[in-house]
PDB file of N, CA and C in Angstrom:
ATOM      1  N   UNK A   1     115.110 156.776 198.090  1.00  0.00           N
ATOM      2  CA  UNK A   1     115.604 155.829 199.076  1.00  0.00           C
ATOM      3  C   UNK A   1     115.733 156.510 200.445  1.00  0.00           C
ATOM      4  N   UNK A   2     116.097 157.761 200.821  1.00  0.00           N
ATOM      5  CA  UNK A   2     116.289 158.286 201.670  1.00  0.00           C
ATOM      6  C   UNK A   2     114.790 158.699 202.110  1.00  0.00           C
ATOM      7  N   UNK A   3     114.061 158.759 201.747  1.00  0.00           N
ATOM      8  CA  UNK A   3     112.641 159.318 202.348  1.00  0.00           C
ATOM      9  C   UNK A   3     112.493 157.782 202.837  1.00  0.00           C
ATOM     10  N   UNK A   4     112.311 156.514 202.417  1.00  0.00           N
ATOM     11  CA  UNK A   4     112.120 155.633 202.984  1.00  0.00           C
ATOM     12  C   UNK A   4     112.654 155.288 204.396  1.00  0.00           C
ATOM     13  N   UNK A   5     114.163 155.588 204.202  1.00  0.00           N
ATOM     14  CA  UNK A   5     114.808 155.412 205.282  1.00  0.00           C
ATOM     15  C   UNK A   5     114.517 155.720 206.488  1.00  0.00           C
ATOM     16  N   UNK A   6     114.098 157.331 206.062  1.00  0.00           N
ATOM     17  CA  UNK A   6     113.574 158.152 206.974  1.00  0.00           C
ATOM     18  C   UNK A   6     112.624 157.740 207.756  1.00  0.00           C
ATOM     19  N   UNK A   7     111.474 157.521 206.729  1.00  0.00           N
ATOM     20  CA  UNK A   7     110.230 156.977 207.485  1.00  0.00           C
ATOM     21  C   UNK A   7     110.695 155.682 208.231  1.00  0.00           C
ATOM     22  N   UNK A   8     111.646 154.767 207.848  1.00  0.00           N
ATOM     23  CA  UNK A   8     111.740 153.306 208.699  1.00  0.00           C
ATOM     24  C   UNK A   8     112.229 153.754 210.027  1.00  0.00           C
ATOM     25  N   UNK A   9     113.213 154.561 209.661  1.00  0.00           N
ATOM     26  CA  UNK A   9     113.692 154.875 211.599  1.00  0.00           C
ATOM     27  C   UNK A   9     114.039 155.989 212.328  1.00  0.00           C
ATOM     28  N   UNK A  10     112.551 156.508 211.785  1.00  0.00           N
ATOM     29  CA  UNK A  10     111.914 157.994 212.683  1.00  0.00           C
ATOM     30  C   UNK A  10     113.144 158.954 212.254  1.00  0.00           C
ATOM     31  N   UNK A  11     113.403 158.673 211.433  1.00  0.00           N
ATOM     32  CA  UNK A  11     114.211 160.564 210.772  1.00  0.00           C
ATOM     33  C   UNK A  11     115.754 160.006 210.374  1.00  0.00           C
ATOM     34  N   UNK A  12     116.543 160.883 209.842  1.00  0.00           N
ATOM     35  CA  UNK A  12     117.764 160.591 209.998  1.00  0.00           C
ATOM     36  C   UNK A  12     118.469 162.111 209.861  1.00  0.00           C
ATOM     37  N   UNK A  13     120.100 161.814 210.679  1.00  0.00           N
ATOM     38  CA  UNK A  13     120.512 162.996 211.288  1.00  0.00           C
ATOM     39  C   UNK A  13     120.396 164.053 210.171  1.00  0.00           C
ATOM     40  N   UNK A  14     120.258 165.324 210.249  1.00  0.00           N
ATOM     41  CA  UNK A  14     119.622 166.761 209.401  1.00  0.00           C
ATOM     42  C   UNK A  14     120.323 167.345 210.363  1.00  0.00           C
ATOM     43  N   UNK A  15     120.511 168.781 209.702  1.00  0.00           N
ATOM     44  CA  UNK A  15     120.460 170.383 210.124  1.00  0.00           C
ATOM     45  C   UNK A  15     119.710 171.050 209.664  1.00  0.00           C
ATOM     46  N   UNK A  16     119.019 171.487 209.818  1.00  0.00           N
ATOM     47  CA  UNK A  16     117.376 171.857 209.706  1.00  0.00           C
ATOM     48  C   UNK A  16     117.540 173.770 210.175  1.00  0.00           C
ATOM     49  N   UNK A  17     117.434 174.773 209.179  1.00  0.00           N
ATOM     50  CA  UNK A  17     117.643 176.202 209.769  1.00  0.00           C
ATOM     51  C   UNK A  17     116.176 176.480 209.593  1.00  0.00           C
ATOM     52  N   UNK A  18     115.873 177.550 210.150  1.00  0.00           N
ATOM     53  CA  UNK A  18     114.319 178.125 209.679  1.00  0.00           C
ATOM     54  C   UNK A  18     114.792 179.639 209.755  1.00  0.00           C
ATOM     55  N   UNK A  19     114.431 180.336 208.488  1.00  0.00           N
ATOM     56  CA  UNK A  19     114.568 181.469 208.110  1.00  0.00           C
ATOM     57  C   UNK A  19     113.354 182.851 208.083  1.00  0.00           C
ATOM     58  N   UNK A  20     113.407 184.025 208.746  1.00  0.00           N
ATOM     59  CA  UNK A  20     112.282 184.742 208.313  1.00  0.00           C
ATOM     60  C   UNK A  20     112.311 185.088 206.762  1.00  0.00           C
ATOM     61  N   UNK A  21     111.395 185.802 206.114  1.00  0.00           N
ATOM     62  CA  UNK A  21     111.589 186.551 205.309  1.00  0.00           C
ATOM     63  C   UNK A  21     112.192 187.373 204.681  1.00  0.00           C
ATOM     64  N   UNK A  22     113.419 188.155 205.679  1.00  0.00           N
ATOM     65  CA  UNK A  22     114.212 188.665 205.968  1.00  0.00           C
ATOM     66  C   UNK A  22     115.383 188.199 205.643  1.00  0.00           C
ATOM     67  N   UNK A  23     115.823 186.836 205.758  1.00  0.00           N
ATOM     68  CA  UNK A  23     116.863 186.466 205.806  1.00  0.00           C
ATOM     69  C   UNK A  23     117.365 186.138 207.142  1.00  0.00           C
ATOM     70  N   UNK A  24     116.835 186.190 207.859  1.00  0.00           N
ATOM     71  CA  UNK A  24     117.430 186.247 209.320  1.00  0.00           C
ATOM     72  C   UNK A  24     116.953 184.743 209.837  1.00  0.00           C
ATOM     73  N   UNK A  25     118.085 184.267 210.640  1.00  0.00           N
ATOM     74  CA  UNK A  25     117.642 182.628 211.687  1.00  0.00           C
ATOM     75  C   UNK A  25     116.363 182.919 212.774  1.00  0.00           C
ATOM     76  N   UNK A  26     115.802 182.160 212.511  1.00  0.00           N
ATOM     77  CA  UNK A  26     114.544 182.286 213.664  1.00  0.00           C
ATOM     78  C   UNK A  26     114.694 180.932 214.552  1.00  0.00           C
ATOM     79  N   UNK A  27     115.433 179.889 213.726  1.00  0.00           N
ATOM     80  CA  UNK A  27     115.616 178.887 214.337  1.00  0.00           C
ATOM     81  C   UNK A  27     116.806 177.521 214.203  1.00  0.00           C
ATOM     82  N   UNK A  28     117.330 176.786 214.309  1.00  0.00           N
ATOM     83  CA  UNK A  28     118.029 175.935 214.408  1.00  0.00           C
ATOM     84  C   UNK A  28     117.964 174.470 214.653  1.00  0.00           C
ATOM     85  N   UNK A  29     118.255 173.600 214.079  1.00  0.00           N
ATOM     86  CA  UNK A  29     117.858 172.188 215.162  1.00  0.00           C
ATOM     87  C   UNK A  29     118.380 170.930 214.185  1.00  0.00           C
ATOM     88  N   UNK A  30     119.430 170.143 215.103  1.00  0.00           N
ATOM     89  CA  UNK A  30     120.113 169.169 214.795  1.00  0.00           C
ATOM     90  C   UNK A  30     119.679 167.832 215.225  1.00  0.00           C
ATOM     91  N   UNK A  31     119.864 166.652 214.613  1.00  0.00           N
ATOM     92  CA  UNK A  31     119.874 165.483 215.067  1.00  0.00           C
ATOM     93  C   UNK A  31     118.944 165.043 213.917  1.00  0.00           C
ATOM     94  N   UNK A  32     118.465 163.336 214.949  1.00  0.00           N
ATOM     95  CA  UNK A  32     117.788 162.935 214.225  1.00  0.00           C
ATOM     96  C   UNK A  32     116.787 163.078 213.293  1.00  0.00           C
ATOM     97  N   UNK A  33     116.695 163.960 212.336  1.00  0.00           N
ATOM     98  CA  UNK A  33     114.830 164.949 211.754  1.00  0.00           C
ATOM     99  C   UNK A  33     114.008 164.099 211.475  1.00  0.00           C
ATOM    100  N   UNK A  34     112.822 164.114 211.587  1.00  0.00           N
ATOM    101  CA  UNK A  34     111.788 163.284 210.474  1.00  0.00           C
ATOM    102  C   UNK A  34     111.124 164.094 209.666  1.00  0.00           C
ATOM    103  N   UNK A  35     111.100 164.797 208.479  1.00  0.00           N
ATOM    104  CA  UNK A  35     111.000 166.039 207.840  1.00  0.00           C
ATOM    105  C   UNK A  35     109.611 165.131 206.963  1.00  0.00           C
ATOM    106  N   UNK A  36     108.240 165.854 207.005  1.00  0.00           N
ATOM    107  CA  UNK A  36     107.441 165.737 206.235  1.00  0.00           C
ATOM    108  C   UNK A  36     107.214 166.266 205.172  1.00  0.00           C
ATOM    109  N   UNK A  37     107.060 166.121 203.752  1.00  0.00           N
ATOM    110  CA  UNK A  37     106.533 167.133 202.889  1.00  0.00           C
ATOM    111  C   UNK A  37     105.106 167.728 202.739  1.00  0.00           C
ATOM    112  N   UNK A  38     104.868 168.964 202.951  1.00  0.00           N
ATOM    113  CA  UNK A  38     103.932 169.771 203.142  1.00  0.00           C
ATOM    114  C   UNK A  38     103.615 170.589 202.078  1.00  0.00           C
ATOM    115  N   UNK A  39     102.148 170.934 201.544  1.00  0.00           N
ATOM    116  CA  UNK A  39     101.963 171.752 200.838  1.00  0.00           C
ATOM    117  C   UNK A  39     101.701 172.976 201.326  1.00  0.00           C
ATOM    118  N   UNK A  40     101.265 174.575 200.749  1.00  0.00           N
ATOM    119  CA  UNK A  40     101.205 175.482 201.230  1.00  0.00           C
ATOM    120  C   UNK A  40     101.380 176.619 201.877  1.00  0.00           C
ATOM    121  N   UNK A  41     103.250 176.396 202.078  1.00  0.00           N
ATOM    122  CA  UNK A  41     103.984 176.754 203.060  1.00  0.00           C
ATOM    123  C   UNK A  41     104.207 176.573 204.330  1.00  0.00           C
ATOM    124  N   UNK A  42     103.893 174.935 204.711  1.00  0.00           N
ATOM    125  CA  UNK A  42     104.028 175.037 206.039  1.00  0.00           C
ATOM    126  C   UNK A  42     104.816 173.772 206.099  1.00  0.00           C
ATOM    127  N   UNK A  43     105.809 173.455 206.963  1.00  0.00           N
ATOM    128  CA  UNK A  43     106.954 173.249 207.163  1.00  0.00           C
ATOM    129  C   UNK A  43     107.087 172.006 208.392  1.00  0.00           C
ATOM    130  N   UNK A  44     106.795 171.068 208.576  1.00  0.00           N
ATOM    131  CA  UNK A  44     106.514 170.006 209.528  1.00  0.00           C
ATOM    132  C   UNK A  44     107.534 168.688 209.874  1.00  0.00           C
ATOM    133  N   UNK A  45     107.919 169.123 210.736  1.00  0.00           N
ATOM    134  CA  UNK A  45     108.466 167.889 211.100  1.00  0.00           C
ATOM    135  C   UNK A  45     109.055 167.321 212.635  1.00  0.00           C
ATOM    136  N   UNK A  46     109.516 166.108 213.067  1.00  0.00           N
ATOM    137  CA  UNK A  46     109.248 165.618 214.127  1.00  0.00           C
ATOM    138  C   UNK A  46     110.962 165.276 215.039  1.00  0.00           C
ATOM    139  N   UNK A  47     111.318 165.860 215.816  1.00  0.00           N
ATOM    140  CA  UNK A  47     112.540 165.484 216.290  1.00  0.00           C
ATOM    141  C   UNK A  47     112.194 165.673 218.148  1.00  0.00           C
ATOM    142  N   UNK A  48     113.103 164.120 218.250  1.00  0.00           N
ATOM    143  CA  UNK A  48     113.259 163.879 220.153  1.00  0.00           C
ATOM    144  C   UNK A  48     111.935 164.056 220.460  1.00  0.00           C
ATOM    145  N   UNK A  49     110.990 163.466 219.919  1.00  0.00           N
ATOM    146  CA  UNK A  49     109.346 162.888 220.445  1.00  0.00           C
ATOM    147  C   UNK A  49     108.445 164.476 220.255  1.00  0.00           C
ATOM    148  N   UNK A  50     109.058 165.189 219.632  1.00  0.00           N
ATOM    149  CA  UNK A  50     108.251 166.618 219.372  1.00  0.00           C
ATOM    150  C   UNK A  50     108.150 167.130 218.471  1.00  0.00           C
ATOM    151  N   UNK A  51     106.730 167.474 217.816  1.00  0.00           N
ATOM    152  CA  UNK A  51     106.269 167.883 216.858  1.00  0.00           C
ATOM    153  C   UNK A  51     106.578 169.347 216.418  1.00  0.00           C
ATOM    154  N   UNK A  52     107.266 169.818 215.129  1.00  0.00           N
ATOM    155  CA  UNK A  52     106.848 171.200 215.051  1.00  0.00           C
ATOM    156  C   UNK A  52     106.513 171.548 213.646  1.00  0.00           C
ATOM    157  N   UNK A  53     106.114 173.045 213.553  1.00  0.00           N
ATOM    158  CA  UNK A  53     105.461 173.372 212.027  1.00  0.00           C
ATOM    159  C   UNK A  53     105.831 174.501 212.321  1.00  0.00           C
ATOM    160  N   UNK A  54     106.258 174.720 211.467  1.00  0.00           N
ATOM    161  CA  UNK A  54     106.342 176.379 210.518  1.00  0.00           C
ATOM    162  C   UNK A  54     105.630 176.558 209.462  1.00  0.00           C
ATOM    163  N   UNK A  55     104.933 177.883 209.686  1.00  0.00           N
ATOM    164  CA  UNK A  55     104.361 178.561 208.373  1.00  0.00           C
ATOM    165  C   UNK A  55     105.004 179.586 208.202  1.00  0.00           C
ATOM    166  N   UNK A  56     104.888 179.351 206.702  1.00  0.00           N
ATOM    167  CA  UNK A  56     105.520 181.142 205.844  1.00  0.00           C
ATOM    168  C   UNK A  56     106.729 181.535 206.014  1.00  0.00           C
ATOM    169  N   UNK A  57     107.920 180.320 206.581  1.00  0.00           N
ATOM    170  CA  UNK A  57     109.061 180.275 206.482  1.00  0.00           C
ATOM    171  C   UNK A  57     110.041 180.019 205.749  1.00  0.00           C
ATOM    172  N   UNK A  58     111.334 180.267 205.433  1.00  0.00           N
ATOM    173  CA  UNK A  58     112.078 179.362 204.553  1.00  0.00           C
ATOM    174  C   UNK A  58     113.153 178.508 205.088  1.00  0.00           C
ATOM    175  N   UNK A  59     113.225 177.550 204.671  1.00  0.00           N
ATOM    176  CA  UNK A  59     113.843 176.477 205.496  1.00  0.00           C
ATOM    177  C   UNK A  59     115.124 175.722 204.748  1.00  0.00           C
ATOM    178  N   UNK A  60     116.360 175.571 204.931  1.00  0.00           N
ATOM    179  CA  UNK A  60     116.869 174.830 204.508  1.00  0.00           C
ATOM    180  C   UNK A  60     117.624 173.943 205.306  1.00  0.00           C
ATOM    181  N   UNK A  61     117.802 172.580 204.746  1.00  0.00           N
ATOM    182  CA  UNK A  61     117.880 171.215 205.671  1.00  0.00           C
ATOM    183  C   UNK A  61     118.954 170.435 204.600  1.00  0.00           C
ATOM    184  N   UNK A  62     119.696 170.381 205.584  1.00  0.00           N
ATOM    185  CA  UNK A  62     121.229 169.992 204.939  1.00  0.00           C
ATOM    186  C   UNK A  62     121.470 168.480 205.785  1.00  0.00           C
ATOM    187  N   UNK A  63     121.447 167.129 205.280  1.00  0.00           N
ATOM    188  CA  UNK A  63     121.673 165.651 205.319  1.00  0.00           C
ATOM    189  C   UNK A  63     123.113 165.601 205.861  1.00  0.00           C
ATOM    190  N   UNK A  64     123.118 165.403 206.816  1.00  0.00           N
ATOM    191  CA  UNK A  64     124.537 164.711 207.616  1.00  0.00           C
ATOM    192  C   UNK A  64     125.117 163.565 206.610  1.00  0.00           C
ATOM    193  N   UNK A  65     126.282 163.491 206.454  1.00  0.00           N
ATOM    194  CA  UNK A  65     126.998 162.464 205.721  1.00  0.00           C
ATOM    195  C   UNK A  65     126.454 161.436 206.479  1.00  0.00           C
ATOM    196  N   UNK A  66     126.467 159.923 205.549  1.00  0.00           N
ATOM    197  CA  UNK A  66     126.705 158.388 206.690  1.00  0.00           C
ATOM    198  C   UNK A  66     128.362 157.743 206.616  1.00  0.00           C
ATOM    199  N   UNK A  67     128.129 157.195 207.753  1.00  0.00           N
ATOM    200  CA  UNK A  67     129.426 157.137 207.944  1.00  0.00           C
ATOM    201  C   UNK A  67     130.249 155.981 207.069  1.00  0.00           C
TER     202      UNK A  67
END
């Protein structure tokens, strides 16, 4: 149900980290997500009219409560 959602109105609010290999933050990013599923290791998705991808990262994306 939530992937639907998603797709109906361009994402819904996420916290989205991107991790090296390492363990270490390479990146951050809140709000609305539109998170695609990707094969291969690469990591895609669309927030505030901009596209991004990660490869060979690890990512974890934590769903904002609804209110």
């Amino acid at each position: 149900i939530k992937d639907l959602k998603s797709d109906l109105s361009n994402g819904i609010e996420r916290t989205l980290t991107v991790y090296t290999a390492t363990g270490e933050v390479m990146a951050q990013y809140k709000g609305k997500i539109d998170l695609a599923s990707t094969e291969g290791g690469i990591v895609k998705f669309d927030l505030n009219g901009k596209r991004y991808m990660y490869y060979n990262c690890f990512v974890e994306v934590i769903e904002e409560e609804e209110p």
